[in-house]
Protein backbone atom coordinates (compact mmCIF):
# COMPACT_ATOMS: atom_id res chain seq x y z
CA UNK A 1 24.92 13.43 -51.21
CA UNK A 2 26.90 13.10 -48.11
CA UNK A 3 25.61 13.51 -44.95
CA UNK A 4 26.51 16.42 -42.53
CA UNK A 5 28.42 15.87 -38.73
CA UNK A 6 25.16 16.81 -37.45
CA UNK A 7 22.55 14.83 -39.02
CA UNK A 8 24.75 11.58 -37.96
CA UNK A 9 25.28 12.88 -34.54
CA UNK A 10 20.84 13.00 -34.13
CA UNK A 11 20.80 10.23 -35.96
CA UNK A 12 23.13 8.11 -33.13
CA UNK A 13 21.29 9.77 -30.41
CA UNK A 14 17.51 8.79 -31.41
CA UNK A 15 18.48 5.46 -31.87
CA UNK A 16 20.23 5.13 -28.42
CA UNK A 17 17.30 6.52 -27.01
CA UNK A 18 14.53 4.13 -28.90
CA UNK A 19 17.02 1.55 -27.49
CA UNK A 20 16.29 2.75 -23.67
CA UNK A 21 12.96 2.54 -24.43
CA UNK A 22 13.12 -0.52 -25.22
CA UNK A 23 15.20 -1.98 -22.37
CA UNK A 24 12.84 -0.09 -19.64
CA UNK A 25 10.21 -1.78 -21.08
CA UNK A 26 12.16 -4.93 -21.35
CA UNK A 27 12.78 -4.42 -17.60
CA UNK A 28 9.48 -3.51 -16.65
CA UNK A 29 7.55 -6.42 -18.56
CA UNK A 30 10.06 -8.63 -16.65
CA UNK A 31 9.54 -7.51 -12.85
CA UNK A 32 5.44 -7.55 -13.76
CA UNK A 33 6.47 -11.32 -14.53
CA UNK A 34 8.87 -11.44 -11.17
CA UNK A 35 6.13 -10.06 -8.86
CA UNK A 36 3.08 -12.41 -8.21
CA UNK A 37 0.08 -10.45 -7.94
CA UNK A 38 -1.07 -10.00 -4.82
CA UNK A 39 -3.95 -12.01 -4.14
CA UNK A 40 -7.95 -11.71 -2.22
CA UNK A 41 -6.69 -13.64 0.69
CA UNK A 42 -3.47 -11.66 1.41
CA UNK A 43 -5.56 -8.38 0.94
CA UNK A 44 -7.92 -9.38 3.67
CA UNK A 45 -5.30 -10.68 5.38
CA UNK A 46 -3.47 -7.48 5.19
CA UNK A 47 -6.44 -5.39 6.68
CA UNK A 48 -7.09 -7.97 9.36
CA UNK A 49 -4.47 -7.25 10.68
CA UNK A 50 -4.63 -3.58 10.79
CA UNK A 51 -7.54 -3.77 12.38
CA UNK A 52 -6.43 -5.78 14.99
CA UNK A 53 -3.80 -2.99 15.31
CA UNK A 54 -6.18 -0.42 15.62
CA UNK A 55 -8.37 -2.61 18.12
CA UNK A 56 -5.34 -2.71 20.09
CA UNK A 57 -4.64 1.07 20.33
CA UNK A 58 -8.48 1.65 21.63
CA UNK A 59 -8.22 -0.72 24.25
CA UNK A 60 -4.95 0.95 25.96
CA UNK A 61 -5.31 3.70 28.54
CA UNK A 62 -8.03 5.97 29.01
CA UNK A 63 -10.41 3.51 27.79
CA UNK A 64 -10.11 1.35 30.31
CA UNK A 65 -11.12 3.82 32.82
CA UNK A 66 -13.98 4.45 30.74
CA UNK A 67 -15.26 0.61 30.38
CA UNK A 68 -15.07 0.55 34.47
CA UNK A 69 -17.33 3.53 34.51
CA UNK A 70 -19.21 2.34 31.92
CA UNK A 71 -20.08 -1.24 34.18
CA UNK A 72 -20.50 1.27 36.89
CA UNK A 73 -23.68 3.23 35.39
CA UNK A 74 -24.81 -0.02 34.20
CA UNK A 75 -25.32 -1.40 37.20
CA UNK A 76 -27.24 2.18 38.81
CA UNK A 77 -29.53 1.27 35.63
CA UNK A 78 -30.08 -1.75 36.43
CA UNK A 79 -30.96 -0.79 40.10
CA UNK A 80 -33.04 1.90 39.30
CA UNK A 81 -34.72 -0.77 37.06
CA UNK A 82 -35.73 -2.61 39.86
């Protein structure tokens, strides 16, 4: 029994599709080869370094003001101390 226009036609298409499948996953298996995984040391290293950023941002503008005034009532303590 012959085979209709149609049935060929679905036929084509699901196996070009099970073929994409399997060349994403070809692709994907190969970058997760590609790409070394990231390591403890760069992690740390990574976040050291935002802090350091961050540190940076608190220690511009109005808190400098504020570590002057800060020394300042320190040293009333300290004389009020004594």
């Amino acid at each position: 029994m012959p085979r209709g226009r149609s049935t060929f036609s679905k036929r084509q298409k699901e196996q070009a599709r099970q073929q994409r499948q399997r060349d994403k996953a070809a692709r994907r298996d190969q970058r997760k080869q590609e790409k070394p995984a990231p390591t403890l040391d760069d992690d740390m290293t990574a976040l050291r370094e935002h802090a350091e950023a961050q540190a940076a941002l608190f220690h511009i503008g109005p808190a400098n003001s504020n570590s002057a005034e800060g020394s300042e009532s320190d040293n009333n303590e300290s004389s009020q101390d004594a």
